[in-house]
Protein backbone atom coordinates (compact mmCIF):
# COMPACT_ATOMS: atom_id res chain seq x y z
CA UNK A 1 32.85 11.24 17.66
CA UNK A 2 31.31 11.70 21.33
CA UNK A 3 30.02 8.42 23.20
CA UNK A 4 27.05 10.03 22.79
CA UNK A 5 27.57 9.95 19.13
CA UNK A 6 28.66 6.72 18.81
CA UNK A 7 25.75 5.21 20.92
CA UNK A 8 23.25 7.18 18.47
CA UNK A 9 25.09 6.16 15.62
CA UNK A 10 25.05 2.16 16.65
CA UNK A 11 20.89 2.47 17.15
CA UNK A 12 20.52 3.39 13.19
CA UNK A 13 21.31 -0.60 12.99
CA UNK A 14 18.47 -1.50 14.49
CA UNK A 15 15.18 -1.92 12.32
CA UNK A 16 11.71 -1.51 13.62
CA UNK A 17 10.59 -5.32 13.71
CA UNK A 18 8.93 -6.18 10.67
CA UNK A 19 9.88 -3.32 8.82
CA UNK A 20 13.52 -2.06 6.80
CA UNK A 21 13.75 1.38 8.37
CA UNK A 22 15.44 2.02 11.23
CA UNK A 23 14.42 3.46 14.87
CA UNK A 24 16.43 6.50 14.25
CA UNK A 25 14.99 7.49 11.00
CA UNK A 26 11.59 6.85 12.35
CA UNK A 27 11.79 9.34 15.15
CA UNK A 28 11.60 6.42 17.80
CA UNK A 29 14.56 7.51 19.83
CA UNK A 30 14.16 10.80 22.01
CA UNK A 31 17.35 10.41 23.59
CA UNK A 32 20.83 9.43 24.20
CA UNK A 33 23.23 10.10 27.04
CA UNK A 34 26.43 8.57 28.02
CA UNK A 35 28.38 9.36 31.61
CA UNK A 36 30.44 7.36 33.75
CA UNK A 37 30.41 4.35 31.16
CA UNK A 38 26.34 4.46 31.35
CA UNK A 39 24.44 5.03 28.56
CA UNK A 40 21.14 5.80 28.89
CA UNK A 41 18.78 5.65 25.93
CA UNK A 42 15.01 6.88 25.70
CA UNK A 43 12.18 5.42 23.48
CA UNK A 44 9.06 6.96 22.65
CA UNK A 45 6.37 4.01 20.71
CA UNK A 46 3.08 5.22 18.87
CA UNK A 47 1.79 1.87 19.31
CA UNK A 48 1.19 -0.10 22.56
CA UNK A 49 3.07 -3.19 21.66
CA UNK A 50 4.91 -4.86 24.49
CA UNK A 51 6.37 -7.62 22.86
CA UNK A 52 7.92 -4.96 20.13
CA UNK A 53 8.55 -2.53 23.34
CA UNK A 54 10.75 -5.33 25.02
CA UNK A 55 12.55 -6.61 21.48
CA UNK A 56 13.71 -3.01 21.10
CA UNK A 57 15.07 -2.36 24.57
CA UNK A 58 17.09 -5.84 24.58
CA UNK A 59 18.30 -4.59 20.99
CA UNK A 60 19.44 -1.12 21.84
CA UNK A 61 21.03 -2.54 24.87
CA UNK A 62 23.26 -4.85 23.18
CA UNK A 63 23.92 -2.12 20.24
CA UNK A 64 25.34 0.30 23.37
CA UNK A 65 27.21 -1.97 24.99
CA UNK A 66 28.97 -2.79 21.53
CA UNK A 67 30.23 0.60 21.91
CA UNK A 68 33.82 0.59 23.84
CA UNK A 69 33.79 2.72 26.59
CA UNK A 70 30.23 1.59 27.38
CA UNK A 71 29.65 -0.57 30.28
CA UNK A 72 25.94 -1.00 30.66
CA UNK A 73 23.00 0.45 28.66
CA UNK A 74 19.66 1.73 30.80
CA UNK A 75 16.68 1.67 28.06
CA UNK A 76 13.39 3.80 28.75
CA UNK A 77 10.32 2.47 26.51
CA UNK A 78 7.59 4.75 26.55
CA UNK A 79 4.09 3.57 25.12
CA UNK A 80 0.45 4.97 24.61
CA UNK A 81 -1.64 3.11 26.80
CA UNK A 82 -3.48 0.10 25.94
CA UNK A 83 -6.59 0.12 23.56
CA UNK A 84 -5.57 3.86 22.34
CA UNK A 85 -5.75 3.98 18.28
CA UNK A 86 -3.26 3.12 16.48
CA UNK A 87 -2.06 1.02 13.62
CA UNK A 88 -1.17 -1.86 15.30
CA UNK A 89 2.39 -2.56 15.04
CA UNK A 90 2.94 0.00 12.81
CA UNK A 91 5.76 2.12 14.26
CA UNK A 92 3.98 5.53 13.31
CA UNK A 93 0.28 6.42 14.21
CA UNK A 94 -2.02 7.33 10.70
CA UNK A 95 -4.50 9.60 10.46
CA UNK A 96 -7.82 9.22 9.31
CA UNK A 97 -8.73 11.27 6.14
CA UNK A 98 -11.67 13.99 6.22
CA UNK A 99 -14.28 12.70 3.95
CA UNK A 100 -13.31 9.47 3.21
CA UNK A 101 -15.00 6.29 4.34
CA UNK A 102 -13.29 3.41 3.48
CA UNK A 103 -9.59 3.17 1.97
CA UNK A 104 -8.85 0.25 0.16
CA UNK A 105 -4.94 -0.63 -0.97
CA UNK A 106 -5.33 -3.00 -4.23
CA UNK A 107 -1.34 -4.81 -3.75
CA UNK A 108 0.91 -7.29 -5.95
CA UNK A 109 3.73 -9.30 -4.49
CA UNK A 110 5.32 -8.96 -8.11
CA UNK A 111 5.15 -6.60 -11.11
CA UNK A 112 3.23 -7.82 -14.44
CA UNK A 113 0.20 -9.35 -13.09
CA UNK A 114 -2.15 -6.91 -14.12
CA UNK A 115 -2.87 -4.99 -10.80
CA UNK A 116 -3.54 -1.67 -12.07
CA UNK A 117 -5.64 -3.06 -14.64
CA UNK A 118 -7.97 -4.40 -11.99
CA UNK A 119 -7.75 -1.49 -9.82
CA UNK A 120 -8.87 1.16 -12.82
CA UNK A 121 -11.53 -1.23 -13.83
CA UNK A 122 -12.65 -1.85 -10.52
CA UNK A 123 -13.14 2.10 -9.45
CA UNK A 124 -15.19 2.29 -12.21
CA UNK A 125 -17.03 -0.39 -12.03
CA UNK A 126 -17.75 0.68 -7.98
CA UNK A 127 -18.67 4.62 -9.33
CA UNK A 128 -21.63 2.77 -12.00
CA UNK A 129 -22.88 0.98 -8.89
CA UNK A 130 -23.08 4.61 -7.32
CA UNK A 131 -20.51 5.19 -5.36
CA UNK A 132 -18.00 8.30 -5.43
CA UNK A 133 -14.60 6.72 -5.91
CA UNK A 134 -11.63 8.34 -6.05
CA UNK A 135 -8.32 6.03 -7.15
CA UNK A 136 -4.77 7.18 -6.01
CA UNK A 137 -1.53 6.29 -8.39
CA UNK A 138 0.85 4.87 -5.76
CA UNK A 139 3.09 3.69 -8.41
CA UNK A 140 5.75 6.92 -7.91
CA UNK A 141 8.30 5.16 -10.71
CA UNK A 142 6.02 3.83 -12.96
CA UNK A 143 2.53 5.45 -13.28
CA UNK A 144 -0.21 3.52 -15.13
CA UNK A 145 -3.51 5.21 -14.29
CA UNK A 146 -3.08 8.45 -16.10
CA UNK A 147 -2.98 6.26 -19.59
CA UNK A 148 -5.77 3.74 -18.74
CA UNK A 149 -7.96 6.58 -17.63
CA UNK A 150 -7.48 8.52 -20.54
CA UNK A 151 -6.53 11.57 -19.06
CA UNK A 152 -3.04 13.22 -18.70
CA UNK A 153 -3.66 16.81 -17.51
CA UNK A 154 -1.95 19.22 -14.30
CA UNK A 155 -4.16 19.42 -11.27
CA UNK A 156 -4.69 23.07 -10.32
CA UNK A 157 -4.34 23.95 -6.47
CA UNK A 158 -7.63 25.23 -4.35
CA UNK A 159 -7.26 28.13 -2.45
CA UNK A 160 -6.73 25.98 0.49
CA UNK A 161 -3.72 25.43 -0.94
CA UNK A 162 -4.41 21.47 -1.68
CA UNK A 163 -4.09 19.57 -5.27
CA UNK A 164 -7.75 18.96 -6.44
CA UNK A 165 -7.49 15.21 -8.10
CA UNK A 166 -8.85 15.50 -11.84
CA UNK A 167 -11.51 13.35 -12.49
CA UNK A 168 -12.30 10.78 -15.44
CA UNK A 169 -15.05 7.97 -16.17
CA UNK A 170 -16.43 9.56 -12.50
CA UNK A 171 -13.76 8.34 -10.76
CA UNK A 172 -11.49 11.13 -8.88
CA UNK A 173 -7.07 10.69 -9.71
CA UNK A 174 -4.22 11.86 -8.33
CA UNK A 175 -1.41 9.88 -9.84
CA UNK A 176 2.87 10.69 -10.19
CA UNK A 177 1.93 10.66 -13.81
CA UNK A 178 0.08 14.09 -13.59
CA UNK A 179 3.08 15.86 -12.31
CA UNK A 180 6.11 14.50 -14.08
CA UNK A 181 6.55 16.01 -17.96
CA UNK A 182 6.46 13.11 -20.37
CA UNK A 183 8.45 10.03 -20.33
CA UNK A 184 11.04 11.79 -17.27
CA UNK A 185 12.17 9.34 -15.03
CA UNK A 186 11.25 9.40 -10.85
CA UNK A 187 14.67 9.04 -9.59
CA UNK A 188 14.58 9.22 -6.18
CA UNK A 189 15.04 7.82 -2.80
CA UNK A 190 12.75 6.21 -0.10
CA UNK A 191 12.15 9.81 2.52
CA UNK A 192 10.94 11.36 -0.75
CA UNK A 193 8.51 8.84 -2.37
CA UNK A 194 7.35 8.65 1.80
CA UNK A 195 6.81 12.36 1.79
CA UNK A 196 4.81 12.04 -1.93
CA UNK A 197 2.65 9.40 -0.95
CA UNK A 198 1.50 10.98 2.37
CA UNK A 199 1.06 14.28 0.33
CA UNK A 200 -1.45 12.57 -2.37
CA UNK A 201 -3.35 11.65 0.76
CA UNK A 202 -3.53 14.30 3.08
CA UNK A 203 -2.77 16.94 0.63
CA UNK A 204 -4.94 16.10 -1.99
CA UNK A 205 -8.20 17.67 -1.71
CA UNK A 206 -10.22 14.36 -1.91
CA UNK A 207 -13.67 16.17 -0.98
CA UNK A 208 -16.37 13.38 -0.18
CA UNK A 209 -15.90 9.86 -0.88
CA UNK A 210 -17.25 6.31 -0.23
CA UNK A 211 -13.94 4.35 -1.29
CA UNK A 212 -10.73 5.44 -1.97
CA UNK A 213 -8.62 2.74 -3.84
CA UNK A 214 -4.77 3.32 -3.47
CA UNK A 215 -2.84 1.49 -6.58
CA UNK A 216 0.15 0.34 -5.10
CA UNK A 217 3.74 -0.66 -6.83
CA UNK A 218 4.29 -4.37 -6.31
CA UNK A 219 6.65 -5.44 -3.66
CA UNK A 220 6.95 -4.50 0.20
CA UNK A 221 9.03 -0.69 -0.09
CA UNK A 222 8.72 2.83 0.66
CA UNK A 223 5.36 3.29 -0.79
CA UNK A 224 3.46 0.67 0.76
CA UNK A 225 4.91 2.10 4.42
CA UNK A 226 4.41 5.08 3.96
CA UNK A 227 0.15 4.46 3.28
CA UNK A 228 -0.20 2.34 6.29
CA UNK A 229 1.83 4.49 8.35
CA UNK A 230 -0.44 7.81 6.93
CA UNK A 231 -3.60 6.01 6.81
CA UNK A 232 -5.57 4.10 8.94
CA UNK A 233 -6.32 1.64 5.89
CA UNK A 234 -9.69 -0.47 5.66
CA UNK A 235 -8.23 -3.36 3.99
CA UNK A 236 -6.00 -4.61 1.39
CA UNK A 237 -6.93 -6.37 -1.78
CA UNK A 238 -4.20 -8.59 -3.60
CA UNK A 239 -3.84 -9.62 -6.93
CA UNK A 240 -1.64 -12.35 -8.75
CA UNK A 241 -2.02 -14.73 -11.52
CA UNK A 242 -2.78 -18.58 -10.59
CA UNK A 243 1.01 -19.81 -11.05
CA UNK A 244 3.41 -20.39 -8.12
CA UNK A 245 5.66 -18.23 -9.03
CA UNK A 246 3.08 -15.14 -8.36
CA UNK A 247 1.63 -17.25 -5.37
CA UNK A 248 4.81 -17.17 -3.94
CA UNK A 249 5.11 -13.94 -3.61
CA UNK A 250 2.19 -13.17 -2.68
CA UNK A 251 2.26 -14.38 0.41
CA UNK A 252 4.81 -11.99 1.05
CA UNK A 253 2.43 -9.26 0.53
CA UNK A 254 0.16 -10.79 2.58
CA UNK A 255 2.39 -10.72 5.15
CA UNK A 256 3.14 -7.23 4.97
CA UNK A 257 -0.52 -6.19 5.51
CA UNK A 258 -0.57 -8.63 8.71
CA UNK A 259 2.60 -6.99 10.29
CA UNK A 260 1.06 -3.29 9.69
CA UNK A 261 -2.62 -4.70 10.94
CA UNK A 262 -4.38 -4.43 7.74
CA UNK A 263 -7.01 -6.76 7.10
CA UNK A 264 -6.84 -8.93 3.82
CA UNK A 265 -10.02 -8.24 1.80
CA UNK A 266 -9.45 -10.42 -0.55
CA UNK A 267 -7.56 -12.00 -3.48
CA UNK A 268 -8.47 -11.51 -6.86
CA UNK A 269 -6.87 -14.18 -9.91
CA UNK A 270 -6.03 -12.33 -13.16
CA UNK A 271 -5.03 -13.42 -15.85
CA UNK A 272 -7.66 -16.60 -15.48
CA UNK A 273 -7.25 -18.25 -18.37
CA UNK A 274 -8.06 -17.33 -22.29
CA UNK A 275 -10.79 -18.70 -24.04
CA UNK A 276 -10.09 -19.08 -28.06
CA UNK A 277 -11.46 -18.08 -31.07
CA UNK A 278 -12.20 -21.79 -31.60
CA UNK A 279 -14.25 -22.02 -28.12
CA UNK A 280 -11.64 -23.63 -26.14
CA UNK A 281 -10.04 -23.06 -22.58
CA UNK A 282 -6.84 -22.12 -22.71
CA UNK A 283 -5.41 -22.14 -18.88
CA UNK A 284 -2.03 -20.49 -19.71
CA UNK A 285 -0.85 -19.91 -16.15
CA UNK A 286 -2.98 -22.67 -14.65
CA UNK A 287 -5.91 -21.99 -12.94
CA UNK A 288 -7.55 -21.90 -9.30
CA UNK A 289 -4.53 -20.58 -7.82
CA UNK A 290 -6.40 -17.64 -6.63
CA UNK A 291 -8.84 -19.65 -5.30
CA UNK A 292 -6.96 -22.26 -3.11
CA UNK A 293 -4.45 -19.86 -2.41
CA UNK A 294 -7.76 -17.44 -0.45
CA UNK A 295 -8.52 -20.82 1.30
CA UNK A 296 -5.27 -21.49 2.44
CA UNK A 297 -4.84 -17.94 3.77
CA UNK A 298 -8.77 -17.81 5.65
CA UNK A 299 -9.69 -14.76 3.23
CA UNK A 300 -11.72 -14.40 0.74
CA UNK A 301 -11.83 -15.37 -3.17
CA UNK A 302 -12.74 -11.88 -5.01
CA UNK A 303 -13.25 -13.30 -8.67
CA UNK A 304 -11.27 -14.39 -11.78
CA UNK A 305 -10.72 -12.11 -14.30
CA UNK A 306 -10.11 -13.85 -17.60
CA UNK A 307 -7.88 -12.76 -20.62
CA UNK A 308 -9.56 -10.87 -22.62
CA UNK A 309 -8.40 -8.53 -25.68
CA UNK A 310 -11.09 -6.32 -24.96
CA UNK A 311 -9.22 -5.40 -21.73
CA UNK A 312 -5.74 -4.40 -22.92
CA UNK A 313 -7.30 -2.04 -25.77
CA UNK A 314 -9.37 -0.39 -22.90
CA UNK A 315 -6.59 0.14 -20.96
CA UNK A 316 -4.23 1.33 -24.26
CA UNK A 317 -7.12 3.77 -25.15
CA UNK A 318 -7.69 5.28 -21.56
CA UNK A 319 -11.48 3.91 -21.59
CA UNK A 320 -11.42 0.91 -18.89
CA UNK A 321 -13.86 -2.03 -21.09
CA UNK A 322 -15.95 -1.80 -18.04
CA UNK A 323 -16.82 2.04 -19.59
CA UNK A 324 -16.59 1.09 -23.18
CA UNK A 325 -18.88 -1.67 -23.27
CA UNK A 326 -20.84 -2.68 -19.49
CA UNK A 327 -22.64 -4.75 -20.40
CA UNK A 328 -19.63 -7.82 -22.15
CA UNK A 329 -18.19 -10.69 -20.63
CA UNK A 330 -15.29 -8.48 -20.06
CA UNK A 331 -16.75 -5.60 -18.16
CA UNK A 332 -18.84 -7.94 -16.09
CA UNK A 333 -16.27 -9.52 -14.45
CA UNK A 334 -14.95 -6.40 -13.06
CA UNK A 335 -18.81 -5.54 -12.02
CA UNK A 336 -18.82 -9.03 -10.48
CA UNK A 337 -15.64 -8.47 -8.77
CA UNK A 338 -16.55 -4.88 -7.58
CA UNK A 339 -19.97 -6.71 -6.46
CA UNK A 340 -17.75 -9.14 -3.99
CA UNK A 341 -15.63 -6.06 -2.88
CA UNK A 342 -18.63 -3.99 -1.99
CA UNK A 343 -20.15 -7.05 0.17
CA UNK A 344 -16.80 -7.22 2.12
CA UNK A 345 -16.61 -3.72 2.96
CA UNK A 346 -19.34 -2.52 3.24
């Protein structure tokens, strides 16, 4: 290998701060040039960041000079000017979507808490208040919406040559699950689920809408960069159940939004507790997690969404409970908790 080589090689060690991907893979370095035992290195930032700016140039100094053969490292930063839109400190700069007024990311710091429960009940609960809603499957290895909407169709393409989401309940999908034959795994790595996601955004052909909800997998990955780097999102809304152990990680998610700029919403408490057939209040993950958890964090408290059986057979049967039956305890405490969203972002 070249010096040159080397040099380039050494900067795919260094991670954009706050993120797992490096500056390489990101497009972040223009150029590398090495003469004389001088290396000289050029940045290009989509966000004006200086703090960020001067992290990387100490970093890619130190990975050049680890090189032997390199003396000294000279480490151009180039950045937009200040108060031009981006995402923050996002390292790549989204695009707003044709169309679309708000986009909303529902997110779980852990699997099994009952987030894309909330988020199929929830864009249906926002389209019977009257607004046009379209919900985005974000999960790419483990679909949910296609079964808890009922629906499990191929999306034709326009003659604009984009997907054109099917629609169920009056709620507008695009979801993995429309695509894949069956019960066939997703096995693939990050660059393609990144090159998916931003497709079922940009690609999709979304027409009009007043919220898009994007139902993210749980955790901090691929998927969850690749919205906030293709989308300038509205907000994020996070669910968990009231124990610690889905607090905990929580907070992680939370912390994801904040180093991409995306406001928190609000959190939402599933799994409340479980009233039974006897009358009584069964708290089986504890209770008012949600609630202190909002305070501690300065966001909002969405709702509580209680255990109800009525829930899981809406979601088995592809007919959310806030379709089957409006007007139950169940369904209402989506329509409260689409109420509380509304006032937020709106």
């Amino acid at each position: 290998m070249s010096l040159n080589d080397l040099v380039h090689e050494s900067l795919k060690k260094i991670n954009y701060p706050g993120f797992s991907r490096d500056i390489v893979s990101f497009g972040l370095v223009k150029g590398v040039s090495v003469a004389n035992g001088s290396a000289g290195i050029d940045l290009e930032l989509t966000s004006h960041n200086p703090k960020v700016a001067a992290e990387l140039k100490q970093a890619c100094e130190a990975a050049a000079q680890s090189i032997e053969g390199v003396n000294r490292a000279m480490v151009q930063v180039k950045m937009p000017p200040a108060g031009q839109a981006t995402t923050g400190n996002a390292p790549a700069q989204a695009r707003a979507v044709p169309g679309i007024a708000k986009i909303v990311a529902v997110a779980s710091g852990k699997g099994g808490v009952g987030k894309s429960t909330c988020s199929v009940n929830l864009a249906c609960a926002l389209a019977q208040g009257g607004l046009s809603v379209g919900l985005m499957d974000c999960d790419i290895y483990g679909p949910s919406v296609p079964l808890m909407m009922g629906i499990h169709e191929k999306p034709v393409v326009s003659p604009a040559q984009k997907m054109v989401p099917l629609s169920s309940h009056g709620v507008k999908l695009m979801s993995m699950g429309f695509l894949m034959p069956g019960d066939e795994p997703v096995i693939w790595r990050g660059p393609m689920i990144m090159r998916t996601v931003q497709q079922f955004v940009m690609d999709v052909d979304w027409g009009e809408l007043d919220v898009l909800l994007v139902d993210l997998p749980p955790g901090t990955g691929d998927a969850q960069l690749s919205l906030c780097q293709t989308v300038p999102l509205d907000g994020g809304v996070v669910v968990t159940t009231p124990q610690e152990a889905s607090l905990g990680v929580v907070r992680k998610g939370i912390g994801m939004f904040e180093k991409v700029n995306v406001p928190i919403l609000g959190i939402v408490e599933n799994m409340s507790y479980f009233t039974a057939p006897n009358g009584d209040r069964v708290e089986i993950f504890g209770h008012g997690g949600g609630a202190r958890e909002a305070q501690n964090q300065g966001t909002a408290f969405l709702g509580e969404i209680p255990i109800f059986v009525e829930i899981r057979e809406g979601g088995d049967s592809g007919v959310p409970v806030v379709m089957s039956n409006p007007k139950n305890e169940p369904a209402t405490a989506f329509t409260n908790l689409a109420n509380s969203l509304r006032d937020v972002l709106f």
